[in-house]
Structure formats: structure tokens, C-alpha cells
C-alpha atoms as a PDB file:
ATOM      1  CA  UNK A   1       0.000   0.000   0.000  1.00  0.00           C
ATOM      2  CA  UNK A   2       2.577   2.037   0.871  1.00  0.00           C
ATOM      3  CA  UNK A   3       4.343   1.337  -2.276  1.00  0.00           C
ATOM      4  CA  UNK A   4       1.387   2.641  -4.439  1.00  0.00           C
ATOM      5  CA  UNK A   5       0.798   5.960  -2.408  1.00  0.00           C
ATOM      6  CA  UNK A   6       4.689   6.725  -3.147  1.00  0.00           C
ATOM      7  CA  UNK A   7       4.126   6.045  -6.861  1.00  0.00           C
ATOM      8  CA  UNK A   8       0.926   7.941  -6.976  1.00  0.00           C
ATOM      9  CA  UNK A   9       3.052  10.890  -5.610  1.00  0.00           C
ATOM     10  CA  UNK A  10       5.995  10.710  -7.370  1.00  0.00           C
ATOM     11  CA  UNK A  11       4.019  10.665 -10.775  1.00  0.00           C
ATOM     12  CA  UNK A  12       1.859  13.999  -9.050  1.00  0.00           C
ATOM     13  CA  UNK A  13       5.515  15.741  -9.151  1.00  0.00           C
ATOM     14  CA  UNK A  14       6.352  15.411 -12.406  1.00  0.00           C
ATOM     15  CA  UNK A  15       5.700  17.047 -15.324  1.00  0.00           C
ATOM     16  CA  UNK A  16       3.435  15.430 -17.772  1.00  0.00           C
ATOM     17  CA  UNK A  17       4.977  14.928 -21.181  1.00  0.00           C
ATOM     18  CA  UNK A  18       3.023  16.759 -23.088  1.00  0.00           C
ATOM     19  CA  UNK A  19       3.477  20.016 -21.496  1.00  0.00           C
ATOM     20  CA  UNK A  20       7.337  19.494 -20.321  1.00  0.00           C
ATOM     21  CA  UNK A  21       8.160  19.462 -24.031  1.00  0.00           C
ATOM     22  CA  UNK A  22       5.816  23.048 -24.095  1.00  0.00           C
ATOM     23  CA  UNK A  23       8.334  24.511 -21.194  1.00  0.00           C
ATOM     24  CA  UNK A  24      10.985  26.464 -21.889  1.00  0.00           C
ATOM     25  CA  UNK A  25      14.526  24.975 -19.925  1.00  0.00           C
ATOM     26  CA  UNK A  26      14.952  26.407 -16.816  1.00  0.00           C
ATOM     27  CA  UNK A  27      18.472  27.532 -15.944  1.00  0.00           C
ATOM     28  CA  UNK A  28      20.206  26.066 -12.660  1.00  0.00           C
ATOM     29  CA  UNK A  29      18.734  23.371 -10.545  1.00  0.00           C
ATOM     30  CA  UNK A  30      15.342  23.212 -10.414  1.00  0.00           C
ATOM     31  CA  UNK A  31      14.055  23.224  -6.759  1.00  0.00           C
ATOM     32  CA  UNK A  32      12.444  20.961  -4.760  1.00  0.00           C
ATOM     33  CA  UNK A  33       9.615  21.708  -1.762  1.00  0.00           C
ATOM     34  CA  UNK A  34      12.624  21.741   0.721  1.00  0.00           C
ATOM     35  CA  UNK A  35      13.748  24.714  -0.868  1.00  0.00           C
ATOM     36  CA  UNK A  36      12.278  28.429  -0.247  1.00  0.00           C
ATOM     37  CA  UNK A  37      11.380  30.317  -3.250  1.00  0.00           C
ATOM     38  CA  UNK A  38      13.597  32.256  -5.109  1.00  0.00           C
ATOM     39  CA  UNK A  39      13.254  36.276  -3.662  1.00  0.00           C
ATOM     40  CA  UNK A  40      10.958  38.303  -5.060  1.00  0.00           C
ATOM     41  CA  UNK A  41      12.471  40.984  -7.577  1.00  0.00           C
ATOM     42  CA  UNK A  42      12.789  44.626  -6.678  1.00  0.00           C
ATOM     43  CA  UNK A  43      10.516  45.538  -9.578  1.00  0.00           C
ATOM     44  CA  UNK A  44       8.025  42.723  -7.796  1.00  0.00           C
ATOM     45  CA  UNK A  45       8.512  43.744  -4.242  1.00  0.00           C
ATOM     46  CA  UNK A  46       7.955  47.962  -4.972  1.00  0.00           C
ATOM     47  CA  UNK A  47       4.494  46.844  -6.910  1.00  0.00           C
ATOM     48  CA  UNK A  48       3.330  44.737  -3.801  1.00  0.00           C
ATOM     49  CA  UNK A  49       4.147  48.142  -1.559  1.00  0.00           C
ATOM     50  CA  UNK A  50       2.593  50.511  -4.122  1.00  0.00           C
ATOM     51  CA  UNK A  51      -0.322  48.427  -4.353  1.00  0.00           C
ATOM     52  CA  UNK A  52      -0.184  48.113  -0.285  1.00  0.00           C
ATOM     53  CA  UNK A  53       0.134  51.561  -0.281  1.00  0.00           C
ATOM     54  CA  UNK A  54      -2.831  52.378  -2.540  1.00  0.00           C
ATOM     55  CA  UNK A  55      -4.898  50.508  -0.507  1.00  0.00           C
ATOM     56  CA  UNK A  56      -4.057  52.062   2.197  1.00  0.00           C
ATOM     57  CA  UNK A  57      -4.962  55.658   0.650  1.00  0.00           C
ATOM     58  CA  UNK A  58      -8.350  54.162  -0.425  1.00  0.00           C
ATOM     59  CA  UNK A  59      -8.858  52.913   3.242  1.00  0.00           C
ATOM     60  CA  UNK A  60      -8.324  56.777   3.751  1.00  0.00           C
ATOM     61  CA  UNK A  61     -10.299  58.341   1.106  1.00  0.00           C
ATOM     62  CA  UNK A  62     -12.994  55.805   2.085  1.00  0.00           C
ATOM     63  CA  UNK A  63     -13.248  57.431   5.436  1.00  0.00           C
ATOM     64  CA  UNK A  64     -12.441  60.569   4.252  1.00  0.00           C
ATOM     65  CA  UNK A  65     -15.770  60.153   2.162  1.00  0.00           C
ATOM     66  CA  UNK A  66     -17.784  58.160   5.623  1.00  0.00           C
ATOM     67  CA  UNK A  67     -16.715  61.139   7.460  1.00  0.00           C
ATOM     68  CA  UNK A  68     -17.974  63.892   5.282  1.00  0.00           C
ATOM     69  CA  UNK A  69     -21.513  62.037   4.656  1.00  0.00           C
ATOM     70  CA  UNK A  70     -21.815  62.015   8.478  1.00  0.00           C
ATOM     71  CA  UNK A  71     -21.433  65.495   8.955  1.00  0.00           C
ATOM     72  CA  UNK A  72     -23.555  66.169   6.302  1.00  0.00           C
ATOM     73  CA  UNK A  73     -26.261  63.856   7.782  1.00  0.00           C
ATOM     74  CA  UNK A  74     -25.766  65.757  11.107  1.00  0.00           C
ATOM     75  CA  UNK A  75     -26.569  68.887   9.268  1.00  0.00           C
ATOM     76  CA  UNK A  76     -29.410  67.666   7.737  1.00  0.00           C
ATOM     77  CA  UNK A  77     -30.895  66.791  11.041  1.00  0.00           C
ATOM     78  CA  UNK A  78     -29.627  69.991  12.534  1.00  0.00           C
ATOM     79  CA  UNK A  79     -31.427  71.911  10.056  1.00  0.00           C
ATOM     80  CA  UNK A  80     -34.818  69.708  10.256  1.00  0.00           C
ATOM     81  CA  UNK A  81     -35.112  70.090  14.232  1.00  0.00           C
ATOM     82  CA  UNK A  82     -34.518  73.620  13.715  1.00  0.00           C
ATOM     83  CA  UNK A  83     -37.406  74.031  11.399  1.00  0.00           C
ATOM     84  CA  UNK A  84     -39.585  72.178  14.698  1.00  0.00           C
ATOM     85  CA  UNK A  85     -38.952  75.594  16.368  1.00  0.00           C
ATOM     86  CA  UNK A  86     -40.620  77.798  14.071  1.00  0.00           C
ATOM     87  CA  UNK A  87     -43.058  80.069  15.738  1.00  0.00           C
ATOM     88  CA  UNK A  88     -41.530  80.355  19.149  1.00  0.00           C
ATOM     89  CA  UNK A  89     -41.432  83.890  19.838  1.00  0.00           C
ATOM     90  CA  UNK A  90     -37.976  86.272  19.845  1.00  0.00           C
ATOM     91  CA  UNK A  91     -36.980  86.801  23.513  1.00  0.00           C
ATOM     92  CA  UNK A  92     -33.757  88.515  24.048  1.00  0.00           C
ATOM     93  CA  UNK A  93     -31.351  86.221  25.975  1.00  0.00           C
ATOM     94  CA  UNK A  94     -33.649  83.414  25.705  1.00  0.00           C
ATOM     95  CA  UNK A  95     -32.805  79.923  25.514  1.00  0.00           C
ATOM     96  CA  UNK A  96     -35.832  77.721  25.432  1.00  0.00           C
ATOM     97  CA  UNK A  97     -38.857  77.120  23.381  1.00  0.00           C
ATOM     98  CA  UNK A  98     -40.886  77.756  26.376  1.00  0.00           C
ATOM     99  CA  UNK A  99     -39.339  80.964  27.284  1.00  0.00           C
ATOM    100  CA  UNK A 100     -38.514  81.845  23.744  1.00  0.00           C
ATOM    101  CA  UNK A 101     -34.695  82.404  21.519  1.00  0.00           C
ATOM    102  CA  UNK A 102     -32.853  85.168  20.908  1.00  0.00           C
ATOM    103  CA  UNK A 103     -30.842  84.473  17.452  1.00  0.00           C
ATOM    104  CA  UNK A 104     -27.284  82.948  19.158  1.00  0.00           C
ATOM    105  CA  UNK A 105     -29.849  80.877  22.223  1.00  0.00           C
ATOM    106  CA  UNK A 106     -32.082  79.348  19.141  1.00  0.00           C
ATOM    107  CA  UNK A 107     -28.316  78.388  17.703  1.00  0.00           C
ATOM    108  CA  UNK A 108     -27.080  76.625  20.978  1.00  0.00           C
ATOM    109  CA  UNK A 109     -30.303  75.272  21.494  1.00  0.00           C
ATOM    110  CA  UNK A 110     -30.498  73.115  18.712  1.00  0.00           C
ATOM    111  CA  UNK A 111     -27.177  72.159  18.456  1.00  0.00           C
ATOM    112  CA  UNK A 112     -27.279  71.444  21.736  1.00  0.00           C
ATOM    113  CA  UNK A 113     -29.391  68.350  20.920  1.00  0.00           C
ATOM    114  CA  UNK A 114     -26.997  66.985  18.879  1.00  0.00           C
ATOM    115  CA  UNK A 115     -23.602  67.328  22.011  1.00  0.00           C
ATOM    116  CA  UNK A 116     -22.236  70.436  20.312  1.00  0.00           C
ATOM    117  CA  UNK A 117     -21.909  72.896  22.595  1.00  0.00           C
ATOM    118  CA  UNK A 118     -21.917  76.340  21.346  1.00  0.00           C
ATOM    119  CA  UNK A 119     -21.681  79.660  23.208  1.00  0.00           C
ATOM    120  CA  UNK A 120     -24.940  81.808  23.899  1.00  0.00           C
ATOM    121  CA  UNK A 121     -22.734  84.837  21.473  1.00  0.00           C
ATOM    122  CA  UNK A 122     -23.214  85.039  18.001  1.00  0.00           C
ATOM    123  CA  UNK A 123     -19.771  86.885  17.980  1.00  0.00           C
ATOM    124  CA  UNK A 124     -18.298  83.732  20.041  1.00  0.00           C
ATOM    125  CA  UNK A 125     -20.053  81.147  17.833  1.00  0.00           C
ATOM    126  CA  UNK A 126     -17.981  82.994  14.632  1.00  0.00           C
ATOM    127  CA  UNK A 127     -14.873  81.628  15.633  1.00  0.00           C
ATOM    128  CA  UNK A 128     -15.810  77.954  16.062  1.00  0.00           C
ATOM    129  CA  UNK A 129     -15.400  75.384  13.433  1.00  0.00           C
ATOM    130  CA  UNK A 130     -13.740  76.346  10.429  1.00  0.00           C
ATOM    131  CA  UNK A 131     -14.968  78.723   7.632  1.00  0.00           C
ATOM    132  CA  UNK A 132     -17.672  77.847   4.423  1.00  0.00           C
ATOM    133  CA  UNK A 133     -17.664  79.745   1.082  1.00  0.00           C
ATOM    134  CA  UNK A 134     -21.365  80.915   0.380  1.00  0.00           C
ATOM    135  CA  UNK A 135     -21.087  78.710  -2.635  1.00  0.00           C
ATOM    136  CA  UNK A 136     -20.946  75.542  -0.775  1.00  0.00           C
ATOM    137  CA  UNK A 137     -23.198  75.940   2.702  1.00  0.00           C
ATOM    138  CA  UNK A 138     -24.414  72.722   3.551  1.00  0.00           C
ATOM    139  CA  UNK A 139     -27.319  72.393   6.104  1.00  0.00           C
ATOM    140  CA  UNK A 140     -26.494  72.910   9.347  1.00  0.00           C
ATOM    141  CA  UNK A 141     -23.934  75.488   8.713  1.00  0.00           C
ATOM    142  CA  UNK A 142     -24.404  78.688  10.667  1.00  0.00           C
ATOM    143  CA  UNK A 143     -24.305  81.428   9.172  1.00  0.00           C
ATOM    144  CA  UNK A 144     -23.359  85.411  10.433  1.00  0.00           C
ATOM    145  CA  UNK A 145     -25.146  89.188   9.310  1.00  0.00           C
ATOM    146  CA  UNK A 146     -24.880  92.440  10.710  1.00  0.00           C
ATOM    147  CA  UNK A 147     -20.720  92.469  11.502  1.00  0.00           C
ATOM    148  CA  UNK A 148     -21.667  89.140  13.396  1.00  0.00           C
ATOM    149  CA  UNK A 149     -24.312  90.583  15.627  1.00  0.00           C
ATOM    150  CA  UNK A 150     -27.257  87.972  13.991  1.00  0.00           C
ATOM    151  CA  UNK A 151     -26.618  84.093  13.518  1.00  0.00           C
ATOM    152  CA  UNK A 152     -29.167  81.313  11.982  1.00  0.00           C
ATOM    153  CA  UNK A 153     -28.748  77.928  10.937  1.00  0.00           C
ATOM    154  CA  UNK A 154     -28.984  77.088   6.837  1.00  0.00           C
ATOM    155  CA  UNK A 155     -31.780  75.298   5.936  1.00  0.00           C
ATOM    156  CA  UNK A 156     -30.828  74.852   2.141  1.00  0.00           C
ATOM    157  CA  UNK A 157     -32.148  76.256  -0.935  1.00  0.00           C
ATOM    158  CA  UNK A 158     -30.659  79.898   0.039  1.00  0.00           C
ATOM    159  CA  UNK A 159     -32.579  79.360   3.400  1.00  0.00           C
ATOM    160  CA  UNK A 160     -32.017  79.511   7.161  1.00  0.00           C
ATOM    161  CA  UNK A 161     -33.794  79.493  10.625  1.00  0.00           C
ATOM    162  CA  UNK A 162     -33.431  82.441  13.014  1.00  0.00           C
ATOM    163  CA  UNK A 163     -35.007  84.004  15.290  1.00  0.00           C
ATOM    164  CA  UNK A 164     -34.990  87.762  14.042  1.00  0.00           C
ATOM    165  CA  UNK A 165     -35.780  90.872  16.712  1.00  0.00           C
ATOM    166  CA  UNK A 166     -37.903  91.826  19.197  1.00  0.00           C
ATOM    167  CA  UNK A 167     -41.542  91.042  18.141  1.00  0.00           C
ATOM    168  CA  UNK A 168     -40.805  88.292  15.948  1.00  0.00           C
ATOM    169  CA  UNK A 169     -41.036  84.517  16.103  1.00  0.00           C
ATOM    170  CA  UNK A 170     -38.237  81.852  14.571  1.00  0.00           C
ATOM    171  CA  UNK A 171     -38.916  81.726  11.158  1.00  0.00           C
ATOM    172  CA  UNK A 172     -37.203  81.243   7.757  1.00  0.00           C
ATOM    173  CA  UNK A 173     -35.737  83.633   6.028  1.00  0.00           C
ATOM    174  CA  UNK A 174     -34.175  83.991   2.431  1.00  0.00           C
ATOM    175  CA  UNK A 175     -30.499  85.210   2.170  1.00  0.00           C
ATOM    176  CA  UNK A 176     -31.728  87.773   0.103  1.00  0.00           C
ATOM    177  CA  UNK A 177     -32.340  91.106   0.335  1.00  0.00           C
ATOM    178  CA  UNK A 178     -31.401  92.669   3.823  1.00  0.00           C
ATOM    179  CA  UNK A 179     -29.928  89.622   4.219  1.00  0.00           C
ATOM    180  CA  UNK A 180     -27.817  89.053   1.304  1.00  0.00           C
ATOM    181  CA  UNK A 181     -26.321  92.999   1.855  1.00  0.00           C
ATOM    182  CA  UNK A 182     -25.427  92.097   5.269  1.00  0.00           C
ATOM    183  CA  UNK A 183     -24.017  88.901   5.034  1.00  0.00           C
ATOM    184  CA  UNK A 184     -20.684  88.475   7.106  1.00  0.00           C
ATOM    185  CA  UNK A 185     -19.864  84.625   6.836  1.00  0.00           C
ATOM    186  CA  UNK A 186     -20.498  81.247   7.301  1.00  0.00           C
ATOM    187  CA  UNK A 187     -19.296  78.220   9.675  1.00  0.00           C
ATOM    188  CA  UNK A 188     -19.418  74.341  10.069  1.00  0.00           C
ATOM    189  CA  UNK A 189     -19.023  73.393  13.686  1.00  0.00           C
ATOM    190  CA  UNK A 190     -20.449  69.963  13.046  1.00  0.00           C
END
């Protein structure tokens, strides 16, 4: 038995003759499976690091891209809870829907619900997170009239949530007009 397992495996090793005539002569001694295989090739071994290191920078552009849809899903959900608040009335120095929001306490309120803390200052609020183009606000963004004196949260579609003066309730307002003339900037602190 043990005789015909040998043969079996022997034959298993070599070539067939069909295709050893096919394969080109090999130079040296051929090796056998005590061997370790020959080194891979400089040329060989900078393609398996490139291609290592591509993967690696997909890994990062992949997160990169998970990040970014995050933040933009926070904003989205910023912006729709703000739009819950419309109609409480303007209260300088408020804070609450019950009590009513001044512009900056309508901010930190809602962002508030999402464990970003933000200071009850427009003017403070204008320094956090780092600066949007008008060109590409997002929803959620903040964004700062009037030297900084008036804040709201973007909405979209040229829209945000505030809560104006004295007399008023949170509404939306267009960033036209007034608006437009007195716009000062814009800011992602999500």
C-alpha cells in the first residue's frame, strides 16, 4: 500500500509529457519543496508596496468620504429640528422654546441636541469650526449678518432658521435682500 501511495506521488511531481516538451529549460537546478522560493524581484517587491500603499490611501479616502456624509447627515438633522422651532417667539437672551430664543440661544439650542456645545454669542459662535464659502453651505452650517451681531442655521435652498428681533417669532428667512447685503460669513461646527 505504501508502495502505491509513493508512486501515486511521485508521478503527481512530475511534469506530464506533453506540457514538459511546451516549457521552456529552466536555468540552474530546479528546486524541490525543501527549498524556499527564489526572492521576489525589486521591480516585484515595490508593486506589492505601491499596491499596499494604494490601498491604504483608499482605506483613507474611504473614510475621508464616511466622514464627510456624516457630517452632512448631522446637518441635515440639525437643520430639520430647527425648522420644529418655528413660531416660538424672539426673547432677548432666551434659551428655550418655552421661554422663547434670541438668534445665538435658538443656535445653541439646537445644536445642543446633537452634544455640540456652542456659546450663547453670536460673535463667540464665529470663531468655532472652520470657515464655508457661500457657494458651498451645507445644512447645518451657521451662518453670520450684521458684523456678526445675527446668527441662523442654513436650511438649504438659500434658506435659514433664526429668530430675528424683538416682536418676531423663529422663522425662515431667504439670504436675500437685507440679508444678502449684510451677510458676514459662514461656519461648520459639526
Amino acid at each position: 500500500m505504501l508502495g502505491v501511495i509513493l508512486t501515486v506521488a511521485l508521478a503527481l511531481l512530475r511534469p506530464l509529457p506533453s506540457r514538459a516538451a511546451a516549457m521552456p529549460p529552466t536555468s540552474g537546478p530546479s528546486p524541490t519543496s525543501a527549498e524556499e522560493p527564489p526572492p521576489l524581484s525589486g521591480a516585484v517587491t515595490r508593486r506589492h508596496k505601491q499596491k499596499r500603499k494604494l490601498t491604504r490611501r483608499a482605506k483613507r479616502h474611504l473614510a475621508a468620504v464616511r466622514r464627510a456624509e456624516h457630517k452632512l447627515a448631522v446637518g441635515r438633522n440639525v437643520a430639520r429640528y430647527a425648522r420644529h422651532l418655528l413660531g416660538v417667539p424672539y426673547r432677548y437672551g432666551g434659551t428655550s422654546p418655552r421661554t422663547g430664543f434670541d438668534c445665538s440661544g435658538l443656535v445653541r439650542y439646537v445644536y445642543s441636541h446633537f452634544g455640540i456645545s456652542l456659546a450663547h454669542s453670536s460673535f463667540a459662535d464665529m470663531i468655532r469650526g472652520h470657515r464655508v464659502l457661500s457657494g458651498h453651505l451645507e445644512p447645518g452650517d451657521l451662518v453670520f449678518f450684521d458684523g456678526g451681531g445675527h446668527v441662523g442655521i442654513y436650511i438649504g435652498d438659500d434658506r435659514f432658521v433664526h429668530a430675528p428681533h424683538t416682536g418676531t417669532v423663529v422663522r425662515v428667512s431667504t439670504m436675500a435682500g437685507w440679508y444678502s447685503q449684510r451677510f458676514v460669513e459662514a461656519r461648520r461646527v459639526r
